[in-house]
PDB file of N, CA and C in Angstrom:
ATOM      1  N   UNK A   1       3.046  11.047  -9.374  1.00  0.00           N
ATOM      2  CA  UNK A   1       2.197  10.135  -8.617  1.00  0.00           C
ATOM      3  C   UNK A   1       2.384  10.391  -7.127  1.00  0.00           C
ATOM      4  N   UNK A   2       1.089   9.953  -6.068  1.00  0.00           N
ATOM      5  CA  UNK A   2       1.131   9.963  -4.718  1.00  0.00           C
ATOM      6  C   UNK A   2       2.008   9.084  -4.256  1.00  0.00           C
ATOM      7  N   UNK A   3       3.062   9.243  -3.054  1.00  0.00           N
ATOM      8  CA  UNK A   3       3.120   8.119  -2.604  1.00  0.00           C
ATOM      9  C   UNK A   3       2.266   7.927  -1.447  1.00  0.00           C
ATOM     10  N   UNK A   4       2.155   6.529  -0.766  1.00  0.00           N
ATOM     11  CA  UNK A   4       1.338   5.775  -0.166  1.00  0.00           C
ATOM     12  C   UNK A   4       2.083   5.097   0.729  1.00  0.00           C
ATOM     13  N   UNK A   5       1.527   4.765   2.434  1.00  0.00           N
ATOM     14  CA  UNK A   5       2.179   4.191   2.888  1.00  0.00           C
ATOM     15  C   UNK A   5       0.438   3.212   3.016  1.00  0.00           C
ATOM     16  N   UNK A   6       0.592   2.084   2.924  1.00  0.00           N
ATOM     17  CA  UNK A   6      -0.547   1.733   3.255  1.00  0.00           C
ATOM     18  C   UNK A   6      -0.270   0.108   4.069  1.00  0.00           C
ATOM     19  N   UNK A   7      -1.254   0.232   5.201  1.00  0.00           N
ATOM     20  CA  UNK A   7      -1.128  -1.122   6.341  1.00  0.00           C
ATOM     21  C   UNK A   7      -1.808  -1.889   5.946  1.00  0.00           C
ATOM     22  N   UNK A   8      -2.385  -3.316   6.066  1.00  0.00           N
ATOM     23  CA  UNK A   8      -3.041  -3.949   6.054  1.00  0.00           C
ATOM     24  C   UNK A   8      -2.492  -5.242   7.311  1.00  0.00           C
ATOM     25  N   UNK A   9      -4.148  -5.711   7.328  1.00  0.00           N
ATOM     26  CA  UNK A   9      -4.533  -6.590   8.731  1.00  0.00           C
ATOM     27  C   UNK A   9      -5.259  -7.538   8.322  1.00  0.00           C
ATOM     28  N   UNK A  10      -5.036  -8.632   8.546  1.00  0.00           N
ATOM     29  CA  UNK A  10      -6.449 -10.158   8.262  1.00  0.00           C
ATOM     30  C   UNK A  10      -6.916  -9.753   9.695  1.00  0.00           C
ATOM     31  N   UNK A  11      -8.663  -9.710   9.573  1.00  0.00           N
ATOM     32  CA  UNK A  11      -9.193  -9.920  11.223  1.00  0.00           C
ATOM     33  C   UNK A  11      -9.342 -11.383  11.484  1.00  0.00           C
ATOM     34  N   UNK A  12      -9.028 -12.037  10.444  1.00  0.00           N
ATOM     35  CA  UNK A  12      -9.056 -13.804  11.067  1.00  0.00           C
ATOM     36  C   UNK A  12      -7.653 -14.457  10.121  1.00  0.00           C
ATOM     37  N   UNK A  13      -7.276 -15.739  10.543  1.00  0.00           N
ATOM     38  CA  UNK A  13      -6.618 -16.821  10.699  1.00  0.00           C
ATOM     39  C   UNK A  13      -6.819 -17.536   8.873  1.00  0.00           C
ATOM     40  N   UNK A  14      -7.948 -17.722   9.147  1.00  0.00           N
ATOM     41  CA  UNK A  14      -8.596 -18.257   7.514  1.00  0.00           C
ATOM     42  C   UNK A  14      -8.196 -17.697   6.271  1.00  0.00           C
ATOM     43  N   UNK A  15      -8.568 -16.437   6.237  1.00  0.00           N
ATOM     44  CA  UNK A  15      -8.424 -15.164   5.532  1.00  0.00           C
ATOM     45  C   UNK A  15      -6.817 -15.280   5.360  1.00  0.00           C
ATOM     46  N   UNK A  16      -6.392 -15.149   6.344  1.00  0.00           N
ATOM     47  CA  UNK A  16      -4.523 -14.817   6.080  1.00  0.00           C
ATOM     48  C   UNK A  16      -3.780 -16.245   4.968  1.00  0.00           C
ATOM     49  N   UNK A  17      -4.309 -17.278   5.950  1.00  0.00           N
ATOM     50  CA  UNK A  17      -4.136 -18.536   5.170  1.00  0.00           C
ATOM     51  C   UNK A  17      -4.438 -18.666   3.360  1.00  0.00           C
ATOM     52  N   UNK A  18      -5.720 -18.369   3.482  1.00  0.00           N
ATOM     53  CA  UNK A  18      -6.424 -18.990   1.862  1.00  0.00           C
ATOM     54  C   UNK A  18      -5.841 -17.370   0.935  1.00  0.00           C
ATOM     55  N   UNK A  19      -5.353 -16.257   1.496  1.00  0.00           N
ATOM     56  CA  UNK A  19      -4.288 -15.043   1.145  1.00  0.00           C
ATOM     57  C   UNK A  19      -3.323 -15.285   0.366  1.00  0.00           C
ATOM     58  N   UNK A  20      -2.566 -16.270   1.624  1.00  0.00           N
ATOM     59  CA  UNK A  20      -1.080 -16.265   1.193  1.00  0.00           C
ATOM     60  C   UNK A  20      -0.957 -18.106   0.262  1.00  0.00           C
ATOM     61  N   UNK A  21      -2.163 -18.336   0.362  1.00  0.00           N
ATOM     62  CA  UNK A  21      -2.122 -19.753  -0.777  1.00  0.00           C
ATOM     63  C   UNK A  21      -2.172 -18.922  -1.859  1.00  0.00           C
ATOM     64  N   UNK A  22      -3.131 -17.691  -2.320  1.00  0.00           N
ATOM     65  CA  UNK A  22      -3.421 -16.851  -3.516  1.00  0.00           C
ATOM     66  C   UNK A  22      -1.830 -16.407  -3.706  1.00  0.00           C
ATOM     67  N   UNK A  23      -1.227 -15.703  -3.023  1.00  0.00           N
ATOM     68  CA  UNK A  23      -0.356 -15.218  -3.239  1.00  0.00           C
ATOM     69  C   UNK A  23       0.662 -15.585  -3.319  1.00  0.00           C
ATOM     70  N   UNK A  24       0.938 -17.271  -3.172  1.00  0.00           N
ATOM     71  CA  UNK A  24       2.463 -17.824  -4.167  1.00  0.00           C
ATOM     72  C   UNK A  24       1.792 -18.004  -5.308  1.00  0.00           C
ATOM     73  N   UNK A  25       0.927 -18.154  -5.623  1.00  0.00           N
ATOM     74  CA  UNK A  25       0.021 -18.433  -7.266  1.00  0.00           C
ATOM     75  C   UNK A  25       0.153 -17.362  -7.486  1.00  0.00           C
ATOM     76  N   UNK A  26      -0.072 -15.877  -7.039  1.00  0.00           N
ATOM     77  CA  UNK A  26       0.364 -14.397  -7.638  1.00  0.00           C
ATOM     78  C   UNK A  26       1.312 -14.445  -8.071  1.00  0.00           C
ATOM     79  N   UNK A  27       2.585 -14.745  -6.744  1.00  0.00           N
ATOM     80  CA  UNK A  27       4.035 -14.052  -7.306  1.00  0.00           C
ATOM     81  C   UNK A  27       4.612 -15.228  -8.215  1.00  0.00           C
ATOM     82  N   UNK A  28       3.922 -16.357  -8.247  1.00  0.00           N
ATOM     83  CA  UNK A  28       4.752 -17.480  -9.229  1.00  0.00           C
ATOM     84  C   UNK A  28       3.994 -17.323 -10.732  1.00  0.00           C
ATOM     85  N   UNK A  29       3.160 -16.490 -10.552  1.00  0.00           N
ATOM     86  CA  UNK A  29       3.002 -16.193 -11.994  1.00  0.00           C
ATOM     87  C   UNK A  29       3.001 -14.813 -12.952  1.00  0.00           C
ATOM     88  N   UNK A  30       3.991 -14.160 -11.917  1.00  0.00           N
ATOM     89  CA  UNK A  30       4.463 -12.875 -12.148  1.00  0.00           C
ATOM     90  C   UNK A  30       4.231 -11.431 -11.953  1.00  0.00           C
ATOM     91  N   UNK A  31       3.393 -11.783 -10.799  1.00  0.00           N
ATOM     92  CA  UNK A  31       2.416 -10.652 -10.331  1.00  0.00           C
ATOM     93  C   UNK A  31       1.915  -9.575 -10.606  1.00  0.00           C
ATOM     94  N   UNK A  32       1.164  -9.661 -11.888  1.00  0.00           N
ATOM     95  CA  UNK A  32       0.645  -8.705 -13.305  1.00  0.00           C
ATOM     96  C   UNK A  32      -0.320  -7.605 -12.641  1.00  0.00           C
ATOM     97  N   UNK A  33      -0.708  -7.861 -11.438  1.00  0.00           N
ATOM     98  CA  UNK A  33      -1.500  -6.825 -10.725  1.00  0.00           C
ATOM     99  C   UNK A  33      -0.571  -5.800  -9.909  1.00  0.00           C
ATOM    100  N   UNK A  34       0.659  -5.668  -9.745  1.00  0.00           N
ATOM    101  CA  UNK A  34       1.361  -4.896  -9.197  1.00  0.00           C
ATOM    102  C   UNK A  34       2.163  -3.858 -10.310  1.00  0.00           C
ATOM    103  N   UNK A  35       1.834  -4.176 -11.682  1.00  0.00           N
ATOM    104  CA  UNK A  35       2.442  -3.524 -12.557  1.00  0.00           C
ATOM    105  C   UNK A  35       0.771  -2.812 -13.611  1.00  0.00           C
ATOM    106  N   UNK A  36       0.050  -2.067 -13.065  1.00  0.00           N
ATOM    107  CA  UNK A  36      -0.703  -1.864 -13.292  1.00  0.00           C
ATOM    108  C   UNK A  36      -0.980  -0.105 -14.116  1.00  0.00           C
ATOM    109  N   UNK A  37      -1.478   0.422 -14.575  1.00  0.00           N
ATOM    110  CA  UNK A  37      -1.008   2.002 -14.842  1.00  0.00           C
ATOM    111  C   UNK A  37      -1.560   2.600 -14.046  1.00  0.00           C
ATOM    112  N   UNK A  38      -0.733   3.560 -13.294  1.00  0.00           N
ATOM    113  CA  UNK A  38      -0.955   4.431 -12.342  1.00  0.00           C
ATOM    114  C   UNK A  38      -0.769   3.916 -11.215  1.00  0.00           C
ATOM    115  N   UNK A  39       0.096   3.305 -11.202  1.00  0.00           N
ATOM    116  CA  UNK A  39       0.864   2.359  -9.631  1.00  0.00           C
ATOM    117  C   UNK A  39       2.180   1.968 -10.007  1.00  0.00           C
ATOM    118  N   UNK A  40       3.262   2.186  -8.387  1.00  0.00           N
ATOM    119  CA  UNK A  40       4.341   1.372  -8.882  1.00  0.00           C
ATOM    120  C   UNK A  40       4.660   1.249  -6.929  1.00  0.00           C
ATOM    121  N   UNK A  41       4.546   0.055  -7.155  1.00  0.00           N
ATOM    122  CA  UNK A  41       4.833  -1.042  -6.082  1.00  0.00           C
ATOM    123  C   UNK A  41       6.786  -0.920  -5.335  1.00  0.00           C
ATOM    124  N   UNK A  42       6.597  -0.103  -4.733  1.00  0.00           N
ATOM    125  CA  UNK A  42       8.052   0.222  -3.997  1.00  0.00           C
ATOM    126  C   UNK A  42       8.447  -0.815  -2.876  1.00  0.00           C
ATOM    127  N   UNK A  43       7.649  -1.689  -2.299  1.00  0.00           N
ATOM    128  CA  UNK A  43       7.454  -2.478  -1.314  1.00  0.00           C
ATOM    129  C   UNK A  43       6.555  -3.218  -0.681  1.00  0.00           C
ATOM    130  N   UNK A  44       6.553  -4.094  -0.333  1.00  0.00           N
ATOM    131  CA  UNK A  44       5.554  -4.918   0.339  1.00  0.00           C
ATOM    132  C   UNK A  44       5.951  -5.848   1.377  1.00  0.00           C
ATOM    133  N   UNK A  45       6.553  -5.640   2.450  1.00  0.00           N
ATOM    134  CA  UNK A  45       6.403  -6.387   3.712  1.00  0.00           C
ATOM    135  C   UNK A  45       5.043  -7.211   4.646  1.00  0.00           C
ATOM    136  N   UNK A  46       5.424  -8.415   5.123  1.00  0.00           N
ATOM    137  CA  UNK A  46       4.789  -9.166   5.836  1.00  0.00           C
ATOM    138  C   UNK A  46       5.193  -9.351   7.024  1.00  0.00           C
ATOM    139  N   UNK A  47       3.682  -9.098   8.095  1.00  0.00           N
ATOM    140  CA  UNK A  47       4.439  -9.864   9.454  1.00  0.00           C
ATOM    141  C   UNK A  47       3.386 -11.043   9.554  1.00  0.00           C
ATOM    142  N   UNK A  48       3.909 -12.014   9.053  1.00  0.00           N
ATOM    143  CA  UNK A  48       2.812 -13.321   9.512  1.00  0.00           C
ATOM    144  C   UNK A  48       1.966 -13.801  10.548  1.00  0.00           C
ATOM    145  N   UNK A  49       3.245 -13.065  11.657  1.00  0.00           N
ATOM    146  CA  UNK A  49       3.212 -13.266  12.822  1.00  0.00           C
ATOM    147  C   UNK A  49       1.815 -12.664  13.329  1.00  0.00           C
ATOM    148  N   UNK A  50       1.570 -11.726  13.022  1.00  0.00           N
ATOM    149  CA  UNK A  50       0.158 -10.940  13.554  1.00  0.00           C
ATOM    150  C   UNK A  50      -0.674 -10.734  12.582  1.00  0.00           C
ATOM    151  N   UNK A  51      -0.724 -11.417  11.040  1.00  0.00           N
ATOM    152  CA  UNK A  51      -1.456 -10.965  10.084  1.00  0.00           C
ATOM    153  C   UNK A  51      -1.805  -9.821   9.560  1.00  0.00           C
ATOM    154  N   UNK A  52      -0.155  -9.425   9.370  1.00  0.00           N
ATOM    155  CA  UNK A  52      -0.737  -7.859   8.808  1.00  0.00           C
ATOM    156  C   UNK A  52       0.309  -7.670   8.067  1.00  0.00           C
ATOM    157  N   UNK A  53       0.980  -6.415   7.575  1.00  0.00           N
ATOM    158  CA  UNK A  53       1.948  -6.050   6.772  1.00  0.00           C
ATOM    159  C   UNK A  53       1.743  -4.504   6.404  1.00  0.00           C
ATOM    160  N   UNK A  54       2.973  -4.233   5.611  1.00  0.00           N
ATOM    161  CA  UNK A  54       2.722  -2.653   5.051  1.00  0.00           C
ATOM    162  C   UNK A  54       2.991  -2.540   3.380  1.00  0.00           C
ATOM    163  N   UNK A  55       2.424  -1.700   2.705  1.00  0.00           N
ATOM    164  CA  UNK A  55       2.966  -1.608   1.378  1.00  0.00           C
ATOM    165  C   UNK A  55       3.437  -0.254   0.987  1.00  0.00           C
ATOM    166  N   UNK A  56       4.196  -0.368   0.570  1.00  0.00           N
ATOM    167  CA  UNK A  56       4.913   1.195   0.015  1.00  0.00           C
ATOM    168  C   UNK A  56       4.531   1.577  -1.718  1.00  0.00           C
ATOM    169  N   UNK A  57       3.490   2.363  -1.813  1.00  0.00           N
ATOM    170  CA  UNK A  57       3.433   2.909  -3.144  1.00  0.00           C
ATOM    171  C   UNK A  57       3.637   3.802  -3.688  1.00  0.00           C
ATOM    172  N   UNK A  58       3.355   3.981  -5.044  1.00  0.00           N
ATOM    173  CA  UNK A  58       2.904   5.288  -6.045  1.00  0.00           C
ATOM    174  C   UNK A  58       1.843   5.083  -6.340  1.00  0.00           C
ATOM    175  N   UNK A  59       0.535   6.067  -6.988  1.00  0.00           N
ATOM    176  CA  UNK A  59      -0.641   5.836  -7.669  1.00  0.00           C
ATOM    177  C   UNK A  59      -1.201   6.814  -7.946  1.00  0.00           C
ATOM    178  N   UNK A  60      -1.460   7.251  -8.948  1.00  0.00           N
ATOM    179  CA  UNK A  60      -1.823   8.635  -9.709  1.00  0.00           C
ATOM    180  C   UNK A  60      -3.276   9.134  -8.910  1.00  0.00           C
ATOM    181  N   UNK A  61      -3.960   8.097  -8.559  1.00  0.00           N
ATOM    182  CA  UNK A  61      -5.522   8.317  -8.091  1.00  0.00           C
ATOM    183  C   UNK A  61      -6.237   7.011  -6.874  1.00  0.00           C
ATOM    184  N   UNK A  62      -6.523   7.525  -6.205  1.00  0.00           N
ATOM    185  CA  UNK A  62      -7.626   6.727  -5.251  1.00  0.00           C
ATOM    186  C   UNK A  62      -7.929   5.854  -6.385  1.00  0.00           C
ATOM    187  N   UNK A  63      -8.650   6.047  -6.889  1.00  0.00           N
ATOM    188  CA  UNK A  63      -9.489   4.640  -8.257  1.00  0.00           C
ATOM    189  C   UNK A  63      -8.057   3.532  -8.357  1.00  0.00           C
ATOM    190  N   UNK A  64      -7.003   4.152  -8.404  1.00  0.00           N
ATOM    191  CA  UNK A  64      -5.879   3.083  -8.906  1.00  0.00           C
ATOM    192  C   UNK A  64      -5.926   2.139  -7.728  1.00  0.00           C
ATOM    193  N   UNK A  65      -5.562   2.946  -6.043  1.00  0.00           N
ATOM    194  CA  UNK A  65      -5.399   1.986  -5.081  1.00  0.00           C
ATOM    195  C   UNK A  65      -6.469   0.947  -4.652  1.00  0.00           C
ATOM    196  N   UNK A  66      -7.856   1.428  -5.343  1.00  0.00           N
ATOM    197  CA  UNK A  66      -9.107   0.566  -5.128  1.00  0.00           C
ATOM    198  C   UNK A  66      -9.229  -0.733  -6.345  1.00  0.00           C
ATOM    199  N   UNK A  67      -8.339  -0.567  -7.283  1.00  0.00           N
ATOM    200  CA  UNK A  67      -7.739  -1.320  -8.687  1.00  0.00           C
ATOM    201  C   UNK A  67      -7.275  -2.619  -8.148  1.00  0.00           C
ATOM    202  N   UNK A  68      -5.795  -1.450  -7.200  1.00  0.00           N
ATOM    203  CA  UNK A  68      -4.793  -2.922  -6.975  1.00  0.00           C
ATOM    204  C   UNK A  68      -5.044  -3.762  -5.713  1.00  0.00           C
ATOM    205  N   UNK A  69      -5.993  -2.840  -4.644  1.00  0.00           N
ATOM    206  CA  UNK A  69      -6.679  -4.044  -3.155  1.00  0.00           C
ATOM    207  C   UNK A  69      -7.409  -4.482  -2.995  1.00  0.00           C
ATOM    208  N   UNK A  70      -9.001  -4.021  -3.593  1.00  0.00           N
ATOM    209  CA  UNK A  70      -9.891  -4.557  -3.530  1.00  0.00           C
ATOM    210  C   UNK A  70     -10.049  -5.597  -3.945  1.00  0.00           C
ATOM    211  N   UNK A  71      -9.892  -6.310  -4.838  1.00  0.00           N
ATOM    212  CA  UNK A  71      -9.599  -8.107  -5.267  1.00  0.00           C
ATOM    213  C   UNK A  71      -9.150  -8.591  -3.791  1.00  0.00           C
ATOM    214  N   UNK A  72      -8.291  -8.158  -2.812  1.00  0.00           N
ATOM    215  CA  UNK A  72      -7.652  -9.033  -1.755  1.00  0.00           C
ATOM    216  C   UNK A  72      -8.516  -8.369  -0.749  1.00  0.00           C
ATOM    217  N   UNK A  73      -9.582  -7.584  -0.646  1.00  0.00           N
ATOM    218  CA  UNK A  73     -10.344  -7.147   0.407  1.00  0.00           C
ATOM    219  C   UNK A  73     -11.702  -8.092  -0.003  1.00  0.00           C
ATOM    220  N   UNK A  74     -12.139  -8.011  -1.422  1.00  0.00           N
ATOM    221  CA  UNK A  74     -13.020  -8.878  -1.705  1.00  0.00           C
ATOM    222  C   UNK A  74     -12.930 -10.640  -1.270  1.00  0.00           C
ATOM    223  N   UNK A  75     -11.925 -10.714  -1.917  1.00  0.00           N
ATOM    224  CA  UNK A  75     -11.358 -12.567  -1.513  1.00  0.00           C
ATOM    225  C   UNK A  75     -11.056 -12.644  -0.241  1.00  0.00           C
ATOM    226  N   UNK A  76     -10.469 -11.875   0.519  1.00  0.00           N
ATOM    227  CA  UNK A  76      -9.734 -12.449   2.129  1.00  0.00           C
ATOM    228  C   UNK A  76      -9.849 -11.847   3.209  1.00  0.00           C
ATOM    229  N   UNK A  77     -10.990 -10.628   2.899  1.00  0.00           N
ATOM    230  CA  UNK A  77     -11.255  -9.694   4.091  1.00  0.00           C
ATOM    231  C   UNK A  77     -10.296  -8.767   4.470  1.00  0.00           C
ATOM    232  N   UNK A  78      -9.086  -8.869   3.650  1.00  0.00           N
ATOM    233  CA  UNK A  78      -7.874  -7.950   4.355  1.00  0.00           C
ATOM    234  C   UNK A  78      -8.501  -5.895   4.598  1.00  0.00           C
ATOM    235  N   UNK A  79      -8.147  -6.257   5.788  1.00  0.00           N
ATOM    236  CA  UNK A  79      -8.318  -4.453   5.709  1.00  0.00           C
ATOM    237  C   UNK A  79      -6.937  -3.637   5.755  1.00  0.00           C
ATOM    238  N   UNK A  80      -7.635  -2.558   4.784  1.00  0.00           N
ATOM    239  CA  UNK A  80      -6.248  -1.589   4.444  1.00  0.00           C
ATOM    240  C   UNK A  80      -6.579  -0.679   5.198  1.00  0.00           C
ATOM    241  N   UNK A  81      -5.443   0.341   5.468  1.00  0.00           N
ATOM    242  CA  UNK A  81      -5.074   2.014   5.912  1.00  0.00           C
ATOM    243  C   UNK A  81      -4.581   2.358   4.965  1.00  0.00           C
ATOM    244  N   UNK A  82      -4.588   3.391   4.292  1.00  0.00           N
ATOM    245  CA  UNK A  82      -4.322   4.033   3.079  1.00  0.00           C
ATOM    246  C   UNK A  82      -3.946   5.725   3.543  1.00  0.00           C
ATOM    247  N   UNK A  83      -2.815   6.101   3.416  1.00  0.00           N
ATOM    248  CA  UNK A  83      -2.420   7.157   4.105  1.00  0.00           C
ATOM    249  C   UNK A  83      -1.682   7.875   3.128  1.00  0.00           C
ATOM    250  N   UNK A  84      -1.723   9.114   2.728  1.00  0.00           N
ATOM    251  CA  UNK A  84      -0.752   9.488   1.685  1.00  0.00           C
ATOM    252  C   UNK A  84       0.634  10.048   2.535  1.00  0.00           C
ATOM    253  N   UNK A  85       1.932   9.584   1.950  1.00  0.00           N
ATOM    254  CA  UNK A  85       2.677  10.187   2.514  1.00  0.00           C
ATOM    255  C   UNK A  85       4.137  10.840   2.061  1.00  0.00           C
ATOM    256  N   UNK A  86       5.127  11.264   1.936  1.00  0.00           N
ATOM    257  CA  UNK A  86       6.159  12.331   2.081  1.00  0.00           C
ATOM    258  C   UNK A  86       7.115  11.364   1.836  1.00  0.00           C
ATOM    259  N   UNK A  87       7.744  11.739   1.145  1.00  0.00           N
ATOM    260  CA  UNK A  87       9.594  11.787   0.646  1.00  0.00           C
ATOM    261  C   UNK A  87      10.171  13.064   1.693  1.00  0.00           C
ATOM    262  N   UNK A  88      11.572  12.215   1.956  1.00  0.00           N
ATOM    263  CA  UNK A  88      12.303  13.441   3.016  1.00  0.00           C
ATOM    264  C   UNK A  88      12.600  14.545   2.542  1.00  0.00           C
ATOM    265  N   UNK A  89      12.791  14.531   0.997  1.00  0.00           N
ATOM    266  CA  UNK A  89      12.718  15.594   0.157  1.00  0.00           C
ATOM    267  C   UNK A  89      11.609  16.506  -0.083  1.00  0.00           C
ATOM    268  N   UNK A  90      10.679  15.991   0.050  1.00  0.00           N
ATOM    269  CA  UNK A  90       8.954  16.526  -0.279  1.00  0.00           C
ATOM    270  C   UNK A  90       8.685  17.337   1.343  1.00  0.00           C
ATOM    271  N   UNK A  91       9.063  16.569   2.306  1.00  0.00           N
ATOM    272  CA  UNK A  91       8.469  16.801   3.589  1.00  0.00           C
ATOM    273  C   UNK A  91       9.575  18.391   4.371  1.00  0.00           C
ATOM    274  N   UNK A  92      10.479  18.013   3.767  1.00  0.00           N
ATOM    275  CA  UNK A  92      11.863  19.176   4.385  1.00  0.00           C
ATOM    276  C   UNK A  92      10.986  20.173   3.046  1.00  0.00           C
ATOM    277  N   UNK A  93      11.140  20.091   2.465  1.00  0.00           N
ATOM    278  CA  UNK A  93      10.170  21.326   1.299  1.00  0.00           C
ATOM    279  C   UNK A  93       9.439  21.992   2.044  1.00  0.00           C
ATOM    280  N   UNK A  94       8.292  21.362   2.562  1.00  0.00           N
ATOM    281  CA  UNK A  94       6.848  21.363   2.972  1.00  0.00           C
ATOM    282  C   UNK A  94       7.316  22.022   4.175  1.00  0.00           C
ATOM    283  N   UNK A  95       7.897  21.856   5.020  1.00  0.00           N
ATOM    284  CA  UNK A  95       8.317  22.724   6.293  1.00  0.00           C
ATOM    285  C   UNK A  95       8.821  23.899   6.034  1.00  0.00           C
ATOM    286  N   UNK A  96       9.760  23.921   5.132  1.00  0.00           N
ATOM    287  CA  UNK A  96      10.490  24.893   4.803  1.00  0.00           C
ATOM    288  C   UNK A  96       9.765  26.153   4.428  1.00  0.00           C
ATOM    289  N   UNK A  97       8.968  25.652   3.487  1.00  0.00           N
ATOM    290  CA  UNK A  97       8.015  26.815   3.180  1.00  0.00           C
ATOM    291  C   UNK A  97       6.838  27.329   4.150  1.00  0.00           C
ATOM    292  N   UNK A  98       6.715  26.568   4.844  1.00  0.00           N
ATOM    293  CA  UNK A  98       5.775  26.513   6.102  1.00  0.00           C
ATOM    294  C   UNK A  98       6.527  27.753   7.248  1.00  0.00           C
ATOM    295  N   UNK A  99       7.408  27.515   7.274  1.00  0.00           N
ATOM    296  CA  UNK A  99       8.058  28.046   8.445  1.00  0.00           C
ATOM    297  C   UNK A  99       8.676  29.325   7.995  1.00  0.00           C
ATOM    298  N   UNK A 100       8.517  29.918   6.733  1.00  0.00           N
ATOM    299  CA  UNK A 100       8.937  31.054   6.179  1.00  0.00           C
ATOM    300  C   UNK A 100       7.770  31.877   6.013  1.00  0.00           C
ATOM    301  N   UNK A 101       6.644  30.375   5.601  1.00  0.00           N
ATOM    302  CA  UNK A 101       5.186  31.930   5.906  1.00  0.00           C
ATOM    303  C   UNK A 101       5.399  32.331   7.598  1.00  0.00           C
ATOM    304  N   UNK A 102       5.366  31.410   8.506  1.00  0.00           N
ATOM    305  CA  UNK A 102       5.109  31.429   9.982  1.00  0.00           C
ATOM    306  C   UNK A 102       6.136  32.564  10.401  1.00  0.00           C
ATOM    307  N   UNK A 103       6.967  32.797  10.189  1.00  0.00           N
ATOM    308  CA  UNK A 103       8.125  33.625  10.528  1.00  0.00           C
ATOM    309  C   UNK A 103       7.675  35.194   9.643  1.00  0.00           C
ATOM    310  N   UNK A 104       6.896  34.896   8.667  1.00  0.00           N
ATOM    311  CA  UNK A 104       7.355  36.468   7.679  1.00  0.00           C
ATOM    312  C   UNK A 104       5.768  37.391   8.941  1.00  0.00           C
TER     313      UNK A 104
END
């Protein structure tokens, strides 16, 4: 699976609010949308403070990450950044071999 670093932002006040009412009703009822196939939920931070946050994933396919956000883009306006990104292991690889074509 990809991993994912992905941001999200409320552009309003409302949205963040009637969000995070959804989302003690999510996590108090076991949050069955984060255990989905072809996703695995490594993290999810909040900054309240500015209405936004980051999530750390896995997901076999684009279709999966449009699975597990769109319900919270539909209901609360949240906008995502969706970025694929690197393990320090994956990324020291990726140079490595990079810099051996660049050199040969």
């Amino acid at each position: 699976m990809q991993l994912y670093n992905v941001t999200w932002q409320f552009p309003e006040i409302e949205g963040q609010k009637a969000a995070y009412t959804k989302l003690i009703e999510y996590m108090a009822s076991g949050a069955e949308g984060d255990r989905i196939d072809g996703f695995e939920l490594i993290s999810r931070t909040h900054c309240p403070q500015t209405g936004s946050g980051v999530v750390i994933c896995k997901a076999e396919s684009s279709m999966v990450l449009f699975k597990h956000f769109a319900p919270w883009r539909a209901m609360f306006g949240v906008e995502f950044e969706m970025q694929p990104a690197f393990t320090d292991e994956e990324v020291c690889a990726c140079h490595k071999e990079l810099f051996e074509m660049m050199s040969a």
